[in-house]
PDB file of N, CA and C in Angstrom:
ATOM      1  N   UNK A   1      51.275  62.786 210.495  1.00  0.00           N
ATOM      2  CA  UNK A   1      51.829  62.705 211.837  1.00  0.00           C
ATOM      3  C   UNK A   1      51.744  64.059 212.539  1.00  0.00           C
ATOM      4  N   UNK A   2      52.018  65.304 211.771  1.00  0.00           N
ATOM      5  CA  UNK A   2      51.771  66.513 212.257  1.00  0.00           C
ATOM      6  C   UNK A   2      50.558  66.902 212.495  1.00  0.00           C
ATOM      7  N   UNK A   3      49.470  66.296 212.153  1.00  0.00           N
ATOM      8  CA  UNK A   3      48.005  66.614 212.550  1.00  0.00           C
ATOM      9  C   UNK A   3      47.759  65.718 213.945  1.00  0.00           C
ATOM     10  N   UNK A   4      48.204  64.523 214.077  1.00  0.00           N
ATOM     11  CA  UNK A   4      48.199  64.060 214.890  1.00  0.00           C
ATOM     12  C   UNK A   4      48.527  64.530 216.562  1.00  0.00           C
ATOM     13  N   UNK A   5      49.748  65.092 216.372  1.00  0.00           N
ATOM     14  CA  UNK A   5      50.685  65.510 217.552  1.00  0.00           C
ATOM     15  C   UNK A   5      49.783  66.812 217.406  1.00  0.00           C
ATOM     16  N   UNK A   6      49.188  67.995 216.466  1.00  0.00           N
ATOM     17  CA  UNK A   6      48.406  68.539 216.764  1.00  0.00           C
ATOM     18  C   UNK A   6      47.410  68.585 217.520  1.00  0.00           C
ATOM     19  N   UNK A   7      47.007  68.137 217.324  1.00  0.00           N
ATOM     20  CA  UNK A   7      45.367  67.317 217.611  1.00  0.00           C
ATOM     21  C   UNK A   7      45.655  67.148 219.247  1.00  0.00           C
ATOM     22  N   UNK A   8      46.317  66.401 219.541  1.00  0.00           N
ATOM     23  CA  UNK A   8      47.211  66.167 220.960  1.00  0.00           C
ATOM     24  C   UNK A   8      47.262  67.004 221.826  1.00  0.00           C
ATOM     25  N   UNK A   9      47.854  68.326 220.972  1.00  0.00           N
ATOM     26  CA  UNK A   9      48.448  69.030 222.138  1.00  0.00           C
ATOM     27  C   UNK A   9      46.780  70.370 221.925  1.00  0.00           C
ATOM     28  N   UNK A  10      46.392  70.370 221.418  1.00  0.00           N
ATOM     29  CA  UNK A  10      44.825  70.839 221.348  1.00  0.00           C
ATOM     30  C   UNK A  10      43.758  70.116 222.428  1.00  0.00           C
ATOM     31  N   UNK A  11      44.219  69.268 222.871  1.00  0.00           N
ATOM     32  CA  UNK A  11      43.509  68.369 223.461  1.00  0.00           C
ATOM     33  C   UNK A  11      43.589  68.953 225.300  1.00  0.00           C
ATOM     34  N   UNK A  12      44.929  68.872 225.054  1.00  0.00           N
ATOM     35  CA  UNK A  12      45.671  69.100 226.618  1.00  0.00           C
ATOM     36  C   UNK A  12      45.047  70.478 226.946  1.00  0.00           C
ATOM     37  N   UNK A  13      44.920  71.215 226.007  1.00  0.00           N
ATOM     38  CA  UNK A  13      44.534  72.453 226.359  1.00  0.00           C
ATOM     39  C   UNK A  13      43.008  72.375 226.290  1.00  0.00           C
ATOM     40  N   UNK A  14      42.526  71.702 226.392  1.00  0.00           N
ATOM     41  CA  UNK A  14      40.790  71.466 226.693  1.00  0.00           C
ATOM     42  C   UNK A  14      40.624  70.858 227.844  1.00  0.00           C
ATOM     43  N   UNK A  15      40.907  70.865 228.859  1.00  0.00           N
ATOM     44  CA  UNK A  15      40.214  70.420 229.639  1.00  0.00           C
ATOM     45  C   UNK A  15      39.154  69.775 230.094  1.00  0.00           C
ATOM     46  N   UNK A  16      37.958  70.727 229.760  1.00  0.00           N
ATOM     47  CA  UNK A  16      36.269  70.889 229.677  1.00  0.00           C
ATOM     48  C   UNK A  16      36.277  69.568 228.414  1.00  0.00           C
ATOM     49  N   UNK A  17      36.704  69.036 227.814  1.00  0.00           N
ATOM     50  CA  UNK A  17      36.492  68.240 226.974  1.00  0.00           C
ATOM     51  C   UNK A  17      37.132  66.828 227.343  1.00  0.00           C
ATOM     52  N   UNK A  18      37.652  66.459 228.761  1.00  0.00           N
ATOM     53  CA  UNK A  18      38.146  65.310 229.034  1.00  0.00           C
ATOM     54  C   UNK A  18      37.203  64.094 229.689  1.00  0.00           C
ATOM     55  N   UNK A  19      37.661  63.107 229.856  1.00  0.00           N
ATOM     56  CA  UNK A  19      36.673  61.895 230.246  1.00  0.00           C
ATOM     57  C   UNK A  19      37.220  61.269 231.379  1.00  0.00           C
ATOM     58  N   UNK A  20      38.422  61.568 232.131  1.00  0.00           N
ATOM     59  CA  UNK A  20      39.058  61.291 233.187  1.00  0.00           C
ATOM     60  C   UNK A  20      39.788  62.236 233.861  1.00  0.00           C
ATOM     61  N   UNK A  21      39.791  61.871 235.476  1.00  0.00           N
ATOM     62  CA  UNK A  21      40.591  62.807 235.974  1.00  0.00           C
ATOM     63  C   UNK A  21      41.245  62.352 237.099  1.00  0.00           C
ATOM     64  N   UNK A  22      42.731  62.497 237.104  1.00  0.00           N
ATOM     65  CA  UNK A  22      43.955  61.594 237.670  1.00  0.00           C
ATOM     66  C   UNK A  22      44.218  62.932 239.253  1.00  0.00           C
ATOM     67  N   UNK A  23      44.400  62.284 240.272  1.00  0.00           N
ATOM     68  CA  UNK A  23      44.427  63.353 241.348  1.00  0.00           C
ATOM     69  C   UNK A  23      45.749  62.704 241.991  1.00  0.00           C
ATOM     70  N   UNK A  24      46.800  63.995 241.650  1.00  0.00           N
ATOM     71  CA  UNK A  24      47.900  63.652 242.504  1.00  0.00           C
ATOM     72  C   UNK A  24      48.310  64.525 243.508  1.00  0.00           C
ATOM     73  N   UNK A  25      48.107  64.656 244.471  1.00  0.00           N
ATOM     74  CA  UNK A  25      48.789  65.562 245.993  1.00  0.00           C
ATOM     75  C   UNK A  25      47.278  66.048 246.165  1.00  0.00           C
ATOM     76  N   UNK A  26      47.479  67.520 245.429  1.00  0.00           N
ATOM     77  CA  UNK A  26      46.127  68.571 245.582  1.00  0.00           C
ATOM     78  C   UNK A  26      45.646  68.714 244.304  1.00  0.00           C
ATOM     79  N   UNK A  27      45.961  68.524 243.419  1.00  0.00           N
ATOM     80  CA  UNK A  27      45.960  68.823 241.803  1.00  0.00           C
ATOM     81  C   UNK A  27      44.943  67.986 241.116  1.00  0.00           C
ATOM     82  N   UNK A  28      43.823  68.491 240.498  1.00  0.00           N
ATOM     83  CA  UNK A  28      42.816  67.260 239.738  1.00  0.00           C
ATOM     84  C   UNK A  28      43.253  67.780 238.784  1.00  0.00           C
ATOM     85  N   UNK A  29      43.887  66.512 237.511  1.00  0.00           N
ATOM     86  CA  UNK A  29      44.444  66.751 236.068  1.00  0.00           C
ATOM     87  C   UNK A  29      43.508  66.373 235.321  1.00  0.00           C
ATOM     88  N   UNK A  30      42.468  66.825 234.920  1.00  0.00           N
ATOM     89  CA  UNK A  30      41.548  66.242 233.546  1.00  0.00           C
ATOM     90  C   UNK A  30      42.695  66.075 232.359  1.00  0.00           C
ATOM     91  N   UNK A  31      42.259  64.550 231.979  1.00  0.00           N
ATOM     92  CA  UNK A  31      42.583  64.034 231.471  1.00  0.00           C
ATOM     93  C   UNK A  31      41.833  63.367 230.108  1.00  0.00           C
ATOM     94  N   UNK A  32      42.744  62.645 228.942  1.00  0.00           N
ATOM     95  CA  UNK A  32      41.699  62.036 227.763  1.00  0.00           C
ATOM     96  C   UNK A  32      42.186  60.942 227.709  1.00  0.00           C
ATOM     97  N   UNK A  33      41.603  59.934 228.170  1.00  0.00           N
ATOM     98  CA  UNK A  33      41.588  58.609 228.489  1.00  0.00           C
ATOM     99  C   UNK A  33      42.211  57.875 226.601  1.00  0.00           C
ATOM    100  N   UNK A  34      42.103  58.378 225.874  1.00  0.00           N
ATOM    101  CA  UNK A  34      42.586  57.761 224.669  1.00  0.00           C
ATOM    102  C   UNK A  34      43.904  58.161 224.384  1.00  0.00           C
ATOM    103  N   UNK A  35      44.167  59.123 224.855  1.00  0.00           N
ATOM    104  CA  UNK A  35      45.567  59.731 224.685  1.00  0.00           C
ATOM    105  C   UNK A  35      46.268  58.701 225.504  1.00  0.00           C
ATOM    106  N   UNK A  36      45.981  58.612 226.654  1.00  0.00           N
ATOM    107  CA  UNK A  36      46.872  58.014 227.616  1.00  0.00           C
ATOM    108  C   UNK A  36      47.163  56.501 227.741  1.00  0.00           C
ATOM    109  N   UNK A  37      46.119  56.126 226.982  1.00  0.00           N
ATOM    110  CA  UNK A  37      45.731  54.639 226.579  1.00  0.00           C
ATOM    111  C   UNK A  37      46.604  53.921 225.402  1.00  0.00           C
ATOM    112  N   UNK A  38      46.605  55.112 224.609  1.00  0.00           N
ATOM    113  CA  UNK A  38      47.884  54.745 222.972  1.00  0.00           C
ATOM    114  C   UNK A  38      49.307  55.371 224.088  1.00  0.00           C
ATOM    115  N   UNK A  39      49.595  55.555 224.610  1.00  0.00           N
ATOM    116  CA  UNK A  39      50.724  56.115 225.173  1.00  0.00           C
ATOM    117  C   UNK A  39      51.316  55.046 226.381  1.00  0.00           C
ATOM    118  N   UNK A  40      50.140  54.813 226.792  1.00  0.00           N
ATOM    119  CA  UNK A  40      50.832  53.830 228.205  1.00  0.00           C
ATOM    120  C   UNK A  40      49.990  52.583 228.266  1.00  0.00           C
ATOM    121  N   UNK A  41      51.074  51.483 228.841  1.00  0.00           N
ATOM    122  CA  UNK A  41      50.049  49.899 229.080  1.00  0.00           C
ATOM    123  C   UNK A  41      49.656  50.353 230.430  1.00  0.00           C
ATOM    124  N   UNK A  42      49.931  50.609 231.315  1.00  0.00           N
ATOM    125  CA  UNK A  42      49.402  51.101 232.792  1.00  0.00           C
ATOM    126  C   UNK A  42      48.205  51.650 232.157  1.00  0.00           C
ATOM    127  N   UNK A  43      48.094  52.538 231.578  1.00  0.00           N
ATOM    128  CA  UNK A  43      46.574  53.408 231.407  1.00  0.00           C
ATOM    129  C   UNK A  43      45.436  52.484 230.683  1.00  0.00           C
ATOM    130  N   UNK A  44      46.042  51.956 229.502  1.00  0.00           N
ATOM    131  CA  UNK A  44      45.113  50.590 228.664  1.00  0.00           C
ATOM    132  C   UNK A  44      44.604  49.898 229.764  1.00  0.00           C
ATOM    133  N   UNK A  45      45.377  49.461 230.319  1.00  0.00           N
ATOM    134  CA  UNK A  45      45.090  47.720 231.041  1.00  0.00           C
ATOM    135  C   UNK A  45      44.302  48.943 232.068  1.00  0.00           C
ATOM    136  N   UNK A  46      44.474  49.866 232.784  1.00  0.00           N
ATOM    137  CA  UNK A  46      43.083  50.205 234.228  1.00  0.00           C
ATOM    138  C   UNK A  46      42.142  50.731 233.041  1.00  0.00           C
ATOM    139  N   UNK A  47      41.778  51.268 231.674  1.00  0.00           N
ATOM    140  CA  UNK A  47      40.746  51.857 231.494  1.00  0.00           C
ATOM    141  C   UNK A  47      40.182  50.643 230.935  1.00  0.00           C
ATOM    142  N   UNK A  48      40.547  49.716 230.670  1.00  0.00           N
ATOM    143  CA  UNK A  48      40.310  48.490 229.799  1.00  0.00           C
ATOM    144  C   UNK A  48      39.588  47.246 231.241  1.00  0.00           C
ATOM    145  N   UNK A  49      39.804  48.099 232.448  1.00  0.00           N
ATOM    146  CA  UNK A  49      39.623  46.994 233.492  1.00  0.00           C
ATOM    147  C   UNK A  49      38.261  47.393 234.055  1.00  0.00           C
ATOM    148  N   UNK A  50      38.016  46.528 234.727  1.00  0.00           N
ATOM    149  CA  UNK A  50      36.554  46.982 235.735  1.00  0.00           C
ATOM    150  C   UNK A  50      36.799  47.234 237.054  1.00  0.00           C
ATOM    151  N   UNK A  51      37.785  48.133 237.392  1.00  0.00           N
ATOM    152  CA  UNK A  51      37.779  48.703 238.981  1.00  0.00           C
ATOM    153  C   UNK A  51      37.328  49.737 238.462  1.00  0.00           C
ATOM    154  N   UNK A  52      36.518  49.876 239.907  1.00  0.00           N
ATOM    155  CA  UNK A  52      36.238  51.135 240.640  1.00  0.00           C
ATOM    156  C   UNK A  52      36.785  52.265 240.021  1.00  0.00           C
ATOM    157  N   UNK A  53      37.729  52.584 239.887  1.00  0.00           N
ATOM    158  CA  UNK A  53      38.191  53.748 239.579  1.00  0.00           C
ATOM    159  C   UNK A  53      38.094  54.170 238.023  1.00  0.00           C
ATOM    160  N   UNK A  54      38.147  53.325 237.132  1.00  0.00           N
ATOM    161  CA  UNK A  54      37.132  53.659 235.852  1.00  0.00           C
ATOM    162  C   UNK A  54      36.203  53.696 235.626  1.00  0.00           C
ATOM    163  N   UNK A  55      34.912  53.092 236.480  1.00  0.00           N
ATOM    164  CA  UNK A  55      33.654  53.396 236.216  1.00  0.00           C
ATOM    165  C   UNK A  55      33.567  54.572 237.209  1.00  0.00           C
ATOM    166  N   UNK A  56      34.605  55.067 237.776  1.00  0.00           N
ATOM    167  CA  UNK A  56      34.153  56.631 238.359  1.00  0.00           C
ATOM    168  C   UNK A  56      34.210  57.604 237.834  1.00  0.00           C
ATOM    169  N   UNK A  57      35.439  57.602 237.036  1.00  0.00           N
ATOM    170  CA  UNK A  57      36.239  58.073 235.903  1.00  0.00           C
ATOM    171  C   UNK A  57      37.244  59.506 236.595  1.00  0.00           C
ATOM    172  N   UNK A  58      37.900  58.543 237.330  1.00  0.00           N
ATOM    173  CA  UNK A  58      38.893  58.916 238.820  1.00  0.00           C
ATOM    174  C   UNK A  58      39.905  58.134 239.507  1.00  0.00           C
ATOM    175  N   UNK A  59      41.440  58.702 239.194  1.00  0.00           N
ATOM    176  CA  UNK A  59      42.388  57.948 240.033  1.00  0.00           C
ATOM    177  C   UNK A  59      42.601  58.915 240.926  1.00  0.00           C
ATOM    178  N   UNK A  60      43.170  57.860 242.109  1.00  0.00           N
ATOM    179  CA  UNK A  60      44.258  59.047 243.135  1.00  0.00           C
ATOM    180  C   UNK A  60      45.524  58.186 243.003  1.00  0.00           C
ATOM    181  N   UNK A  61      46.552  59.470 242.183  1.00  0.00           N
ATOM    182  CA  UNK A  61      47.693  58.495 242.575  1.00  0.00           C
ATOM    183  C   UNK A  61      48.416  59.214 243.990  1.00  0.00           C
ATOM    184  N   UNK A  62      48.517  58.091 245.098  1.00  0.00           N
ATOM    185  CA  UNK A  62      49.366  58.828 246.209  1.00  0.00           C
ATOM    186  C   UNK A  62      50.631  59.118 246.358  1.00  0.00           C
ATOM    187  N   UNK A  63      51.362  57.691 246.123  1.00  0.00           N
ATOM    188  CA  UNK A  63      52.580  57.579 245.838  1.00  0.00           C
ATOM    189  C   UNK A  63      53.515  58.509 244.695  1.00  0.00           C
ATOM    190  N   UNK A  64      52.859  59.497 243.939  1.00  0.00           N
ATOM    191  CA  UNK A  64      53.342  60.433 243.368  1.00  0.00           C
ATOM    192  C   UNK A  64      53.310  61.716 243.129  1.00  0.00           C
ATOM    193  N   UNK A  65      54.800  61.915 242.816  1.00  0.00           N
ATOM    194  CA  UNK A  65      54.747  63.334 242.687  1.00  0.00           C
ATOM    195  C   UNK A  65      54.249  64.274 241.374  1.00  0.00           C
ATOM    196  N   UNK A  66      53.568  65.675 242.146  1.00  0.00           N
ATOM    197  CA  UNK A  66      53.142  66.226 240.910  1.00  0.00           C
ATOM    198  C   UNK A  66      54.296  66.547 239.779  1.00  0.00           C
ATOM    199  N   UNK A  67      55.275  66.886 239.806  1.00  0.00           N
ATOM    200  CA  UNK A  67      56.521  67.113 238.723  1.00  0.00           C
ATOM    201  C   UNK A  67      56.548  66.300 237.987  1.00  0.00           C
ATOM    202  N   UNK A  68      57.101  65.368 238.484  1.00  0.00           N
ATOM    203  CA  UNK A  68      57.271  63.815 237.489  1.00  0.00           C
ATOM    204  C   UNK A  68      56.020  63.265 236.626  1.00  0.00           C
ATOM    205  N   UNK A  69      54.529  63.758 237.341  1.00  0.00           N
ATOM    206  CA  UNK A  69      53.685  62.945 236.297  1.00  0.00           C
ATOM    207  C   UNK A  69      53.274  64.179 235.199  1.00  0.00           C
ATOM    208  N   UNK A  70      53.662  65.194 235.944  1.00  0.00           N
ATOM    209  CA  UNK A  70      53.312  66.354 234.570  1.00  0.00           C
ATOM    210  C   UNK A  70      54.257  65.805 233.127  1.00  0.00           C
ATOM    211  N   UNK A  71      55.269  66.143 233.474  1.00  0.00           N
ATOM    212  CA  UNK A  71      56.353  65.105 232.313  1.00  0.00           C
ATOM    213  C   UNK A  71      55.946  63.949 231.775  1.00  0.00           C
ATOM    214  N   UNK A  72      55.434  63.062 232.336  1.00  0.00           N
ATOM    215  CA  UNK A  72      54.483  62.130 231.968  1.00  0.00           C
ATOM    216  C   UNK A  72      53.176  62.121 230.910  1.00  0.00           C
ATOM    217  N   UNK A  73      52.598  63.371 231.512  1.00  0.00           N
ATOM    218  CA  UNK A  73      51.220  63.479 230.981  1.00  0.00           C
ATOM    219  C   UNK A  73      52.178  64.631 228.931  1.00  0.00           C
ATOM    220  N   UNK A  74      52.901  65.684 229.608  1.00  0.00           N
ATOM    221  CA  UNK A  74      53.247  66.090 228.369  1.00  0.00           C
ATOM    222  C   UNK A  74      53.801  64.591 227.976  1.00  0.00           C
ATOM    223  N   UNK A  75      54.472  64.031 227.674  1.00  0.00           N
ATOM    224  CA  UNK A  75      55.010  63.237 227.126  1.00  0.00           C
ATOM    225  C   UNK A  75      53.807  62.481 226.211  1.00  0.00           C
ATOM    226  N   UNK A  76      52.920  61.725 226.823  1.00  0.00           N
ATOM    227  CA  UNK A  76      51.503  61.389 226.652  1.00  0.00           C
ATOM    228  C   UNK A  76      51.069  62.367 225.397  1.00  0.00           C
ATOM    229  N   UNK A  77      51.309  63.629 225.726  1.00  0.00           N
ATOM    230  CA  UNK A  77      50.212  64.609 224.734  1.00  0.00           C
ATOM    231  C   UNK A  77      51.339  64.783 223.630  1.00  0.00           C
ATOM    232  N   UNK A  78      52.281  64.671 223.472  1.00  0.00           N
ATOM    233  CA  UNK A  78      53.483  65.202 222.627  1.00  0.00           C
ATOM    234  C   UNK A  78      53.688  66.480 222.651  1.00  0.00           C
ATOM    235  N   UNK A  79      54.027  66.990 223.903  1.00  0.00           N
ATOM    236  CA  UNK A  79      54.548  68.729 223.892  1.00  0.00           C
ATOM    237  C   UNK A  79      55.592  68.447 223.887  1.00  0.00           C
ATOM    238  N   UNK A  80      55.682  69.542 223.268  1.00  0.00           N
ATOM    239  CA  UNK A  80      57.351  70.366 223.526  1.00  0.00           C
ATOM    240  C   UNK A  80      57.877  70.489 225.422  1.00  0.00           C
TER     241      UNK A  80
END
């Protein structure tokens, strides 16, 4: 389990190594579509879907704020 949550938070800190990228306000968050996928049904069910926005490999979320989805995304990666 500790290699795991490793592995995770090694991840977050790669950037250059992600396969998605979530745009909230001004902020493009590269993202790893598998992380977020074992973590959330919202993320499964759109990367698992055929819109537009996965074969771009690009959301905009509008309706949110950058604070709240950072917490989100650590949560996702298992940081501290």
């Amino acid at each position: 389990m500790d290699q795991i949550i490793t592995d995770r938070m090694s991840l977050f800190l790669r950037p250059e190594i992600s396969d998605f990228v979530i745009i909230v306000g001004d902020q493009r968050l590269n993202v790893h579509k598998s992380v977020l996928m074992s973590s959330s049904e919202y993320f499964s069910a759109l990367f698992n879907s055929e819109m537009i926005e996965t074969k771009n490999r690009e959301i905009t979320l509008k309706e949110t704020l950058i604070k709240p989805f950072v917490i989100v995304l650590r949560l996702a990666y298992e940081l501290p």
